[in-house]
C-alpha atoms as a PDB file:
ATOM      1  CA  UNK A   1     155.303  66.115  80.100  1.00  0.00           C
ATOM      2  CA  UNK A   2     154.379  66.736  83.411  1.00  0.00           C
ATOM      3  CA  UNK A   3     153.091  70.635  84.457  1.00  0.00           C
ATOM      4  CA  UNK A   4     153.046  72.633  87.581  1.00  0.00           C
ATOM      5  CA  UNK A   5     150.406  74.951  88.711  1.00  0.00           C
ATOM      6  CA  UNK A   6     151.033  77.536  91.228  1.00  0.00           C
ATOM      7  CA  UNK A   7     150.245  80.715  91.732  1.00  0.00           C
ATOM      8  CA  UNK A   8     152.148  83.944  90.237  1.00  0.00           C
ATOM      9  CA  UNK A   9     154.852  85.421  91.966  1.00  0.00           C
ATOM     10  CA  UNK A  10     156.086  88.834  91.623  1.00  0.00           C
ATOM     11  CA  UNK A  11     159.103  87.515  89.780  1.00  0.00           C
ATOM     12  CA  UNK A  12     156.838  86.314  87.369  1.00  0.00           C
ATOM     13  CA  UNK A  13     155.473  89.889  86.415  1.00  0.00           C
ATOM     14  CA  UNK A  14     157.355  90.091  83.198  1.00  0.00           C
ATOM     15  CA  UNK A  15     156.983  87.000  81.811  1.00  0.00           C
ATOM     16  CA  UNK A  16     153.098  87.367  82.084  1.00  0.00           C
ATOM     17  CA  UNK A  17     153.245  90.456  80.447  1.00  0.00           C
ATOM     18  CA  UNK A  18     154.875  89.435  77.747  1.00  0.00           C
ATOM     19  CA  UNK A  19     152.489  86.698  77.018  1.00  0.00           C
ATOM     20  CA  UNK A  20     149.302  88.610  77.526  1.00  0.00           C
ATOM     21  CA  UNK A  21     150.855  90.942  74.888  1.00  0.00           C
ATOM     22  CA  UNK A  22     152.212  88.604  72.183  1.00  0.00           C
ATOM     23  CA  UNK A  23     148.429  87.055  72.538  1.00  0.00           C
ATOM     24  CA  UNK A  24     146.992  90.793  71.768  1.00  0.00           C
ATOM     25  CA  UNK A  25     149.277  91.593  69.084  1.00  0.00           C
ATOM     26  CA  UNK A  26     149.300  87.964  67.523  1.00  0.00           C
ATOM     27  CA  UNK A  27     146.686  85.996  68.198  1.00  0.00           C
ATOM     28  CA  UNK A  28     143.321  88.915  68.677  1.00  0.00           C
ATOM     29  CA  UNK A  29     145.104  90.439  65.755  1.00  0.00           C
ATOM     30  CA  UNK A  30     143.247  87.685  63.290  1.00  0.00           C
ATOM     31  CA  UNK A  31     139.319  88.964  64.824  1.00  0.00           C
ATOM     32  CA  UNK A  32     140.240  92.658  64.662  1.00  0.00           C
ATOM     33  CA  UNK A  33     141.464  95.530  62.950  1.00  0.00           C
ATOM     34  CA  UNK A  34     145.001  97.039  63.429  1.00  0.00           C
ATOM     35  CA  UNK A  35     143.246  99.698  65.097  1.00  0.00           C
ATOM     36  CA  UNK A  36     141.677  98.118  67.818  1.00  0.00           C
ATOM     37  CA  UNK A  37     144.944  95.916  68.524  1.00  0.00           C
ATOM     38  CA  UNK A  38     146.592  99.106  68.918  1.00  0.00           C
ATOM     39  CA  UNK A  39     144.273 100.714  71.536  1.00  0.00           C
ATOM     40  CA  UNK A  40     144.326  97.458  73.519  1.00  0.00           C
ATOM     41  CA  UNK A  41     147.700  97.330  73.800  1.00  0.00           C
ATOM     42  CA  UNK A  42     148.034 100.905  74.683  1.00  0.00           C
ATOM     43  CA  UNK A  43     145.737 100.717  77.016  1.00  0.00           C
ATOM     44  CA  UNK A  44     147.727  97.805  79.019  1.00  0.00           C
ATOM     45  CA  UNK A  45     151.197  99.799  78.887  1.00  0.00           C
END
């Protein structure tokens, strides 16, 4: 598999986004509580 690296575009905004939030909610989810998941993602909206 070959990648590309290149740097964002603003076309790009939502699909970041929605990464850095599925990694909040799913993956920092398994080191803390519900509670601090929450905040974090508040905080980002």
């Amino acid at each position: 598999m070959k990648y590309i690296i290149r740097k964002a575009e603003p076309k790009d905004a939502f699909g970041i986004y929605t990464a850095h939030m599925k990694s909040i909610q799913e993956v920092c989810s398994r080191d803390h509580s519900s509670e601090e998941v929450d905040a974090w993602v508040l905080v980002e909206k």
